[in-house]
ModelCIF file with pLDDT and N, C-alpha, C, O atoms, coordinates in Angstrom:
data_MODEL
#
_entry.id   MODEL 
#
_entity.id                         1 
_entity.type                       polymer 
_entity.pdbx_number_of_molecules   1 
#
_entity_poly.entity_id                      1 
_entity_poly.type                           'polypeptide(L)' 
_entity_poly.nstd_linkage                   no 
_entity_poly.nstd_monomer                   no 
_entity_poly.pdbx_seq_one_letter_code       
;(UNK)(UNK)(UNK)(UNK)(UNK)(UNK)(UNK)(UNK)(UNK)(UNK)(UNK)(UNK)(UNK)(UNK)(UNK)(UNK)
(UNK)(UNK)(UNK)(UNK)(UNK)(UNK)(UNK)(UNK)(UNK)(UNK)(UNK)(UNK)(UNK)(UNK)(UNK)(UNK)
(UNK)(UNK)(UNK)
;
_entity_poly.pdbx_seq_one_letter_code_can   XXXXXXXXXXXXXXXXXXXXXXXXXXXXXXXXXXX 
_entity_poly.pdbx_strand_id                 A 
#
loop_
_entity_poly_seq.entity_id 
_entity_poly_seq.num 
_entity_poly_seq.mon_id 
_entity_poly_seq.hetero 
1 1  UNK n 
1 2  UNK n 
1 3  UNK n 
1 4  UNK n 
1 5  UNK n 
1 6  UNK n 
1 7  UNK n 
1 8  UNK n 
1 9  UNK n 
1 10 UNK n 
1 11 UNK n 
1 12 UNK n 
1 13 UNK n 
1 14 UNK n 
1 15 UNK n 
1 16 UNK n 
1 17 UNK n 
1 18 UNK n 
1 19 UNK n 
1 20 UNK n 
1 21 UNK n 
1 22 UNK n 
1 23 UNK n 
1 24 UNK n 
1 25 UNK n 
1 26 UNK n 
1 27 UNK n 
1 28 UNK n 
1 29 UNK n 
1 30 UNK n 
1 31 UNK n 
1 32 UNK n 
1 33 UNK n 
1 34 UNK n 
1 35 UNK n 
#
_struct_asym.id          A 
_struct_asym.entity_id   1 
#
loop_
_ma_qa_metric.id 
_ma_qa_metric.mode 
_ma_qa_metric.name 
_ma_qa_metric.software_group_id 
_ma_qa_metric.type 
1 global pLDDT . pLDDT 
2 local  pLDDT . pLDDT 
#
_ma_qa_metric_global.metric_id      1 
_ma_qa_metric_global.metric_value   96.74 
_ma_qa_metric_global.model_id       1 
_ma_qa_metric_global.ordinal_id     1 
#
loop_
_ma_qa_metric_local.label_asym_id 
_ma_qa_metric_local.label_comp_id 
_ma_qa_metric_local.label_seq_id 
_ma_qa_metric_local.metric_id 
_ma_qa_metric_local.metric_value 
_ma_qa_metric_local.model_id 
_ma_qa_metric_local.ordinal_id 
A UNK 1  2 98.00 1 1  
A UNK 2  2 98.00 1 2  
A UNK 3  2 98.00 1 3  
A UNK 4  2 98.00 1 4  
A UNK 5  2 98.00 1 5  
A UNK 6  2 98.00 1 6  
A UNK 7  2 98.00 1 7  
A UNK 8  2 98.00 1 8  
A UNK 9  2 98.00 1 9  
A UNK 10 2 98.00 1 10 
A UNK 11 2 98.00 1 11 
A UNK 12 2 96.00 1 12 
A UNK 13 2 95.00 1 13 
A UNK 14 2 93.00 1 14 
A UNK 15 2 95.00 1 15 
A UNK 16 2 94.00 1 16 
A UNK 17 2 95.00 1 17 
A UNK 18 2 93.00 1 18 
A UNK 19 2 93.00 1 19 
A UNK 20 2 96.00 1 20 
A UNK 21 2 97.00 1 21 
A UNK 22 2 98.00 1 22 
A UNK 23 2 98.00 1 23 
A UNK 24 2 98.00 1 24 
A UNK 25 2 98.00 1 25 
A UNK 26 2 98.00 1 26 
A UNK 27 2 98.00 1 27 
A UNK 28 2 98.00 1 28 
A UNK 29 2 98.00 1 29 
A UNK 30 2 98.00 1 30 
A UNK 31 2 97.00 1 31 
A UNK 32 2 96.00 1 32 
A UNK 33 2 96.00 1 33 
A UNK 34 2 95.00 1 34 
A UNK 35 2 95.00 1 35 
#
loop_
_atom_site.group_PDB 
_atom_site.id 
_atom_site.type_symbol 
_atom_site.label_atom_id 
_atom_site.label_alt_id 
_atom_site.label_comp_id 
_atom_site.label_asym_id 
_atom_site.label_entity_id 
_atom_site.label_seq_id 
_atom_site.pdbx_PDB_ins_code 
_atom_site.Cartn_x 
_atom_site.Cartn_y 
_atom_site.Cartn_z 
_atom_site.occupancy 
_atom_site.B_iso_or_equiv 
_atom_site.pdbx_formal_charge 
_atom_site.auth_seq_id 
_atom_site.auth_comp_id 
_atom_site.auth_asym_id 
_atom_site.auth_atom_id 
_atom_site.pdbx_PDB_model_num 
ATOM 1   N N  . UNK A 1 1  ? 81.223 79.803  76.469  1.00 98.00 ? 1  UNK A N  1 
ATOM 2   C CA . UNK A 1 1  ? 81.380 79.881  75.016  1.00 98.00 ? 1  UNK A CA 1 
ATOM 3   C C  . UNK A 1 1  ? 81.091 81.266  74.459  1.00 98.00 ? 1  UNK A C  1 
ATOM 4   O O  . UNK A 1 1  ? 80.893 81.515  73.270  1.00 98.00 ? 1  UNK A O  1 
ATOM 5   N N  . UNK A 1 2  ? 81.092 82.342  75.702  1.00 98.00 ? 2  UNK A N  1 
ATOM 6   C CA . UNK A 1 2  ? 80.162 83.788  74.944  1.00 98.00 ? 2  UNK A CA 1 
ATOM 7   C C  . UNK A 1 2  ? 79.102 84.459  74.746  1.00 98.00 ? 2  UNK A C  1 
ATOM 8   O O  . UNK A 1 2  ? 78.933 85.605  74.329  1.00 98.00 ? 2  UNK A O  1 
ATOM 9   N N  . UNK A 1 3  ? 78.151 83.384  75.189  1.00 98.00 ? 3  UNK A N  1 
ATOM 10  C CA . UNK A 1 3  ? 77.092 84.273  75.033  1.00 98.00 ? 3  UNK A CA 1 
ATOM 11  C C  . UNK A 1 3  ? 76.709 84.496  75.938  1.00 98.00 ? 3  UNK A C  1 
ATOM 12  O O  . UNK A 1 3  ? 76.968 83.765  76.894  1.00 98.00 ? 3  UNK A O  1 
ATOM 13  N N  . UNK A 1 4  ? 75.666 85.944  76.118  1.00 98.00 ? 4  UNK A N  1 
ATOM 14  C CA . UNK A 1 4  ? 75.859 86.717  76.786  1.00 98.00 ? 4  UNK A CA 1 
ATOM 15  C C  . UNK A 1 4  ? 74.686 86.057  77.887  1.00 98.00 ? 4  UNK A C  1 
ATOM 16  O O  . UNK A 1 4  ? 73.650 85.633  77.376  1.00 98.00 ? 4  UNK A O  1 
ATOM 17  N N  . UNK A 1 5  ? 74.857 85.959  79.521  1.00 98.00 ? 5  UNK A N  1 
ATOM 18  C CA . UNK A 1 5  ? 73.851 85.596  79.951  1.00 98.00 ? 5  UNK A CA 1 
ATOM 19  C C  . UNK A 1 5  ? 72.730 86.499  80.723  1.00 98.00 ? 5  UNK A C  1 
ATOM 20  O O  . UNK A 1 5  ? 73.020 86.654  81.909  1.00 98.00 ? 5  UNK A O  1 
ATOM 21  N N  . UNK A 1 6  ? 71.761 87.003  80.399  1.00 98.00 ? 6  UNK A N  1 
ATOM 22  C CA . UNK A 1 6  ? 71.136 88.034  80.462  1.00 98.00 ? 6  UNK A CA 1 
ATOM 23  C C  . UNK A 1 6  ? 69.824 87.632  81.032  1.00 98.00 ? 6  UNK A C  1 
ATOM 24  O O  . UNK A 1 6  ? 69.339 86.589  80.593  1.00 98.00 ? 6  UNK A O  1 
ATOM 25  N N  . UNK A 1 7  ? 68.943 88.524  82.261  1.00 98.00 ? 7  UNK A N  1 
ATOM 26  C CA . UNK A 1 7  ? 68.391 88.695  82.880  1.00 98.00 ? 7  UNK A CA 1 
ATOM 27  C C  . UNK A 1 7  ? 66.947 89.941  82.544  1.00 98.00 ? 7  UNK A C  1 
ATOM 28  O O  . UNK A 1 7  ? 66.887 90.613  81.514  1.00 98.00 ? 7  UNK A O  1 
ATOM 29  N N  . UNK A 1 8  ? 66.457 89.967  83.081  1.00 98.00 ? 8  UNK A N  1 
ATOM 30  C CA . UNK A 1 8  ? 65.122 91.210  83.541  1.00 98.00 ? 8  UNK A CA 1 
ATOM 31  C C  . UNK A 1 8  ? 65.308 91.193  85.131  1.00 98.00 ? 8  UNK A C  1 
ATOM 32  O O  . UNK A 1 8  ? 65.510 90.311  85.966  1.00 98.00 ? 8  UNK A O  1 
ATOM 33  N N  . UNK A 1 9  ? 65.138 92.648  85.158  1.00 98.00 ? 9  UNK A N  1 
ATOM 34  C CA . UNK A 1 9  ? 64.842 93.204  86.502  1.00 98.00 ? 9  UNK A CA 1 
ATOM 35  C C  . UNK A 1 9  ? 63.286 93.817  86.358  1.00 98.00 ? 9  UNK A C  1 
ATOM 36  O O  . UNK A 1 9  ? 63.068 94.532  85.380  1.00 98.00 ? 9  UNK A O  1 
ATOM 37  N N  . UNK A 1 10 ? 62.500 93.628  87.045  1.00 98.00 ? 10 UNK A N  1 
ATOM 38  C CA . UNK A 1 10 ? 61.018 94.002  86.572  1.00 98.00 ? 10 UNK A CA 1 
ATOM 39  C C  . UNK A 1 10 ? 60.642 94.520  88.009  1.00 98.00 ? 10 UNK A C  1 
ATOM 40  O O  . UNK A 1 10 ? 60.753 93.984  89.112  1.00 98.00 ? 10 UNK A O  1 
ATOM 41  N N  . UNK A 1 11 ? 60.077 95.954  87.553  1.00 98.00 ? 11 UNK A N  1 
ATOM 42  C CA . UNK A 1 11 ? 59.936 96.533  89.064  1.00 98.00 ? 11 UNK A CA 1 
ATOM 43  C C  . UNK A 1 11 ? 59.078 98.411  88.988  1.00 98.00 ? 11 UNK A C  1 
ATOM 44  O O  . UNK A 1 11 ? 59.156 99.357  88.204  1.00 98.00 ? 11 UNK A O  1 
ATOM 45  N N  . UNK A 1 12 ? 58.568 98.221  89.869  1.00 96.00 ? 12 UNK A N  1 
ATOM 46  C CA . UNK A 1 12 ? 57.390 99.611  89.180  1.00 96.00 ? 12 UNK A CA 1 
ATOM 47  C C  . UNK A 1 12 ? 58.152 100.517 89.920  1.00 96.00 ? 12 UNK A C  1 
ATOM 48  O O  . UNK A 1 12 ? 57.808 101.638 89.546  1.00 96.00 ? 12 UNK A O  1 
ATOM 49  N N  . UNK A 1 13 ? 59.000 100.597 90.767  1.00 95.00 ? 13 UNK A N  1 
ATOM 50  C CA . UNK A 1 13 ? 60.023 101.570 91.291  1.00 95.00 ? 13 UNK A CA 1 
ATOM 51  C C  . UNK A 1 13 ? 61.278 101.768 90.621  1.00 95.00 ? 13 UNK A C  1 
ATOM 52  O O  . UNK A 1 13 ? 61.840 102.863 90.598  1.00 95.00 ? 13 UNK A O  1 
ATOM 53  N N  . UNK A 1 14 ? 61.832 100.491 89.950  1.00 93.00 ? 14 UNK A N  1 
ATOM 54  C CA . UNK A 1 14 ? 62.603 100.789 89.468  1.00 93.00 ? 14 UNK A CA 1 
ATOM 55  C C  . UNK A 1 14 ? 64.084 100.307 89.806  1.00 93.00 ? 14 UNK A C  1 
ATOM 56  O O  . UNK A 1 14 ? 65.162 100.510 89.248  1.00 93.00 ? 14 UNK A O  1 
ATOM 57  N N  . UNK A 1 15 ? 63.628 99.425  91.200  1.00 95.00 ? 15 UNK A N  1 
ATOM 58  C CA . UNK A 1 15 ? 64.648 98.838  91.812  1.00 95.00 ? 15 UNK A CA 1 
ATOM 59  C C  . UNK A 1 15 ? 65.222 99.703  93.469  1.00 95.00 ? 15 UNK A C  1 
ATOM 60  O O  . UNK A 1 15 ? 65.955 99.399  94.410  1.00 95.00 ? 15 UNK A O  1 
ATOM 61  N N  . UNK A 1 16 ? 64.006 101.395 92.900  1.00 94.00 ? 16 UNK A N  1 
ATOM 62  C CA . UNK A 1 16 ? 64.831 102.050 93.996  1.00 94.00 ? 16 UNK A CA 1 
ATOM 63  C C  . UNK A 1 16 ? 64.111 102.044 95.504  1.00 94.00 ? 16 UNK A C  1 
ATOM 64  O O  . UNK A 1 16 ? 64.727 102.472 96.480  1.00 94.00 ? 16 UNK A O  1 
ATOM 65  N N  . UNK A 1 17 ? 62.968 101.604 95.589  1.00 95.00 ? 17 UNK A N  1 
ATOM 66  C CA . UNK A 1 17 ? 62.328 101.213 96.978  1.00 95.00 ? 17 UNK A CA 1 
ATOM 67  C C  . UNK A 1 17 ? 62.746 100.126 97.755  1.00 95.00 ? 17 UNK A C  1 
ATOM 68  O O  . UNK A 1 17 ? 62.014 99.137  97.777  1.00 95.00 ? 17 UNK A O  1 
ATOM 69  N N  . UNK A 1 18 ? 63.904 100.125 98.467  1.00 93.00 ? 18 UNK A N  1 
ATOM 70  C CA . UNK A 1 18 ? 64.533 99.472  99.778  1.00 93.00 ? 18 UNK A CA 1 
ATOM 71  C C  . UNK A 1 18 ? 63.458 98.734  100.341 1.00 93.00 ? 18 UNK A C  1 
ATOM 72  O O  . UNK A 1 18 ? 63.699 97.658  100.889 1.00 93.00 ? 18 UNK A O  1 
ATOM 73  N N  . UNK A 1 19 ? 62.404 99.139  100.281 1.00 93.00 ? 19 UNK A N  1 
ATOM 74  C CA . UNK A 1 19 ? 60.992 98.167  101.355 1.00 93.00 ? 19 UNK A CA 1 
ATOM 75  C C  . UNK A 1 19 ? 60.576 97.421  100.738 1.00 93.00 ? 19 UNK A C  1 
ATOM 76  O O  . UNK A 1 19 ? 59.837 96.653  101.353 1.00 93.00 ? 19 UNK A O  1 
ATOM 77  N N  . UNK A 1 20 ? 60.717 97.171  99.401  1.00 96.00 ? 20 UNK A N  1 
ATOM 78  C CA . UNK A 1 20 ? 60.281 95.976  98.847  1.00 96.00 ? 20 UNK A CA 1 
ATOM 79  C C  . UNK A 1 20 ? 60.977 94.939  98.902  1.00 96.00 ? 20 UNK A C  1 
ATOM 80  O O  . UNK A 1 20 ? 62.200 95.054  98.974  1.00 96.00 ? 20 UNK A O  1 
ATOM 81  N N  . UNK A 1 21 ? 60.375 93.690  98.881  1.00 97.00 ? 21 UNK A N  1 
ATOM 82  C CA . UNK A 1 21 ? 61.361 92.479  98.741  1.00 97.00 ? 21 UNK A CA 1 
ATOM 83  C C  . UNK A 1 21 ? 61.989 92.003  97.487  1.00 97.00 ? 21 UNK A C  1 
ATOM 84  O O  . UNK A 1 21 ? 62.119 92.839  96.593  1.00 97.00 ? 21 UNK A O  1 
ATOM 85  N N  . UNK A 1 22 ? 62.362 90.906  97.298  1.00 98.00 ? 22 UNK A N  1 
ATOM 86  C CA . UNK A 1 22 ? 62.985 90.734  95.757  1.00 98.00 ? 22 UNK A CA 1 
ATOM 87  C C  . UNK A 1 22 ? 62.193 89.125  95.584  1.00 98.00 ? 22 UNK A C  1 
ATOM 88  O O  . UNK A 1 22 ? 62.068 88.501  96.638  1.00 98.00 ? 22 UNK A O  1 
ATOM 89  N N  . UNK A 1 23 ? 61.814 88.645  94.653  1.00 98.00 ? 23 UNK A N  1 
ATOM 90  C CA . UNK A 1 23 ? 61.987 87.504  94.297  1.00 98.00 ? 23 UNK A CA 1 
ATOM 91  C C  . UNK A 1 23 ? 62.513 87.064  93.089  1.00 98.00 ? 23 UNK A C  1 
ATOM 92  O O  . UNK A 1 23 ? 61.919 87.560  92.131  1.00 98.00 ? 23 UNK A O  1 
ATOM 93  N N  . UNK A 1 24 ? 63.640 86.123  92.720  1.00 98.00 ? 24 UNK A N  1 
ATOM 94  C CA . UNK A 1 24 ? 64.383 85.969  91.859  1.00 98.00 ? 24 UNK A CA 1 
ATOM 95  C C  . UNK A 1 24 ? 64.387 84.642  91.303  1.00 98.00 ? 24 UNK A C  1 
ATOM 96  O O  . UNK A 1 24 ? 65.088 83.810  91.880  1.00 98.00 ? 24 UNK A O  1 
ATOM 97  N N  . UNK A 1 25 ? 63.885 84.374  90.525  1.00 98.00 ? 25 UNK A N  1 
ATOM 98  C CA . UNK A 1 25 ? 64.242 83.104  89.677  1.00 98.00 ? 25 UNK A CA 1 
ATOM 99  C C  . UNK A 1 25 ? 64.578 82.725  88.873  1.00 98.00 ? 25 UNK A C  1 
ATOM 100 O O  . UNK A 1 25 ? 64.295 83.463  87.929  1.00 98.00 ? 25 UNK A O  1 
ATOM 101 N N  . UNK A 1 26 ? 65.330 81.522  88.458  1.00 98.00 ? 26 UNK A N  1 
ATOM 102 C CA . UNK A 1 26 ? 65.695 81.450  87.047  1.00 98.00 ? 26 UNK A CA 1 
ATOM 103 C C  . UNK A 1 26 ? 65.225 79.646  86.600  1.00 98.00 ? 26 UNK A C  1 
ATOM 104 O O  . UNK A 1 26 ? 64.528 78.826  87.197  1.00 98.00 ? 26 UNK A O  1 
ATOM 105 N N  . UNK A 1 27 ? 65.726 79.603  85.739  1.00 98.00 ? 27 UNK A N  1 
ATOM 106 C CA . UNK A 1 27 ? 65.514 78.184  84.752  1.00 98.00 ? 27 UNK A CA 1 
ATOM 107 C C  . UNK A 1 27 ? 66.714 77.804  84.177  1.00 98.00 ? 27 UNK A C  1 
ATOM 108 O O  . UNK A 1 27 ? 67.838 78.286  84.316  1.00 98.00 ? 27 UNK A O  1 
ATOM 109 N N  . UNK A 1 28 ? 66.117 76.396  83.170  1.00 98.00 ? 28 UNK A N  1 
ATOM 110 C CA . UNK A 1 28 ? 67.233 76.273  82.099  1.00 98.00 ? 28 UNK A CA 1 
ATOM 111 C C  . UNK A 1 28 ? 68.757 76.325  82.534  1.00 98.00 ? 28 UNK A C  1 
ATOM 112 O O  . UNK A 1 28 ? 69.676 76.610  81.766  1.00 98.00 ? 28 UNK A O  1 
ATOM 113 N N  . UNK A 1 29 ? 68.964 75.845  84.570  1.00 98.00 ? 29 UNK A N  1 
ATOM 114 C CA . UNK A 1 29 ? 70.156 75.554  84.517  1.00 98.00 ? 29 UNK A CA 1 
ATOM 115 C C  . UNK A 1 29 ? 70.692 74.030  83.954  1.00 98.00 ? 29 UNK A C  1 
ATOM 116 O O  . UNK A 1 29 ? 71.876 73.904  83.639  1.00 98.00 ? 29 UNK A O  1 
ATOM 117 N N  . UNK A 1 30 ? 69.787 72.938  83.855  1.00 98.00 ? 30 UNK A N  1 
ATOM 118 C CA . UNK A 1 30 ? 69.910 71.707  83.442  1.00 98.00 ? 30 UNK A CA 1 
ATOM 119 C C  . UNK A 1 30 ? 69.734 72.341  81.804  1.00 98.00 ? 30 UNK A C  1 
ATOM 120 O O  . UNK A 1 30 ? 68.824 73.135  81.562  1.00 98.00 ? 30 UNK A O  1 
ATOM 121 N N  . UNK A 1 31 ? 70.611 71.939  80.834  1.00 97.00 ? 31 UNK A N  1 
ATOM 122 C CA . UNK A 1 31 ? 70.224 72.562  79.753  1.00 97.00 ? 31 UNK A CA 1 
ATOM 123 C C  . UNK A 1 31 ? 68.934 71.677  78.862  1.00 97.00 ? 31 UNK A C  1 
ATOM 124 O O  . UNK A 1 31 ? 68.183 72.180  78.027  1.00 97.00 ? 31 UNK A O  1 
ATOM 125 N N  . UNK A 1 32 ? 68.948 70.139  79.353  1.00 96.00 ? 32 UNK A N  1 
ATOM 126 C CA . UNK A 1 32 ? 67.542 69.646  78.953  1.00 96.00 ? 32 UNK A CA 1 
ATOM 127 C C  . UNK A 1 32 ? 66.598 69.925  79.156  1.00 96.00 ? 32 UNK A C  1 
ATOM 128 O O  . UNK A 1 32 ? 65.739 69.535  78.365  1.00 96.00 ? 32 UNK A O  1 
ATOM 129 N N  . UNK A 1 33 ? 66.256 70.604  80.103  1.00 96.00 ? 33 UNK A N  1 
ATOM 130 C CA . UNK A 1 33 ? 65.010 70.663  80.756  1.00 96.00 ? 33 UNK A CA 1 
ATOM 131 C C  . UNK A 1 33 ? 64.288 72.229  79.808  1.00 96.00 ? 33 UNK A C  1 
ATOM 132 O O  . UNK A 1 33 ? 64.182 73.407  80.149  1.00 96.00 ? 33 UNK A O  1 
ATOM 133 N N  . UNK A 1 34 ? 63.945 71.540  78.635  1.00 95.00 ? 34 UNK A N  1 
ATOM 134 C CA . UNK A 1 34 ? 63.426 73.007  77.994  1.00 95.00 ? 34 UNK A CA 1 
ATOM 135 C C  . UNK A 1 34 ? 62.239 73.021  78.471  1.00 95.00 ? 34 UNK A C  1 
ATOM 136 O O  . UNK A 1 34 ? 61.786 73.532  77.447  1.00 95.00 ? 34 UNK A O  1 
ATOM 137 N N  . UNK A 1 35 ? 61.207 72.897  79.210  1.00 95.00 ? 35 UNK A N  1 
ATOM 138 C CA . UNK A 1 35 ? 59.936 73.233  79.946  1.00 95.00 ? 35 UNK A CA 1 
ATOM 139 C C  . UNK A 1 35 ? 59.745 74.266  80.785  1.00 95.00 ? 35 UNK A C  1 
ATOM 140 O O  . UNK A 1 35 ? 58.651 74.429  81.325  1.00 95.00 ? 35 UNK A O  1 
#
């Protein structure tokens, strides 16, 4: 419908240290589940 679906990348390098790992999560794919 458009709107925009938008994220954070949160990271004290900046994204640019290869040796770190990633962990990624999200929510709110069930759209009831507002908790």
């Amino acid at each position: 419908e458009g709107r925009d679906v938008k994220y954070l990348k949160i990271s004290s390098s900046n994204f640019t240290d290869n040796s770190k790992p990633i962990y990624f999560m999200d929510a709110t794919m069930h759209a009831r589940e507002w908790v």
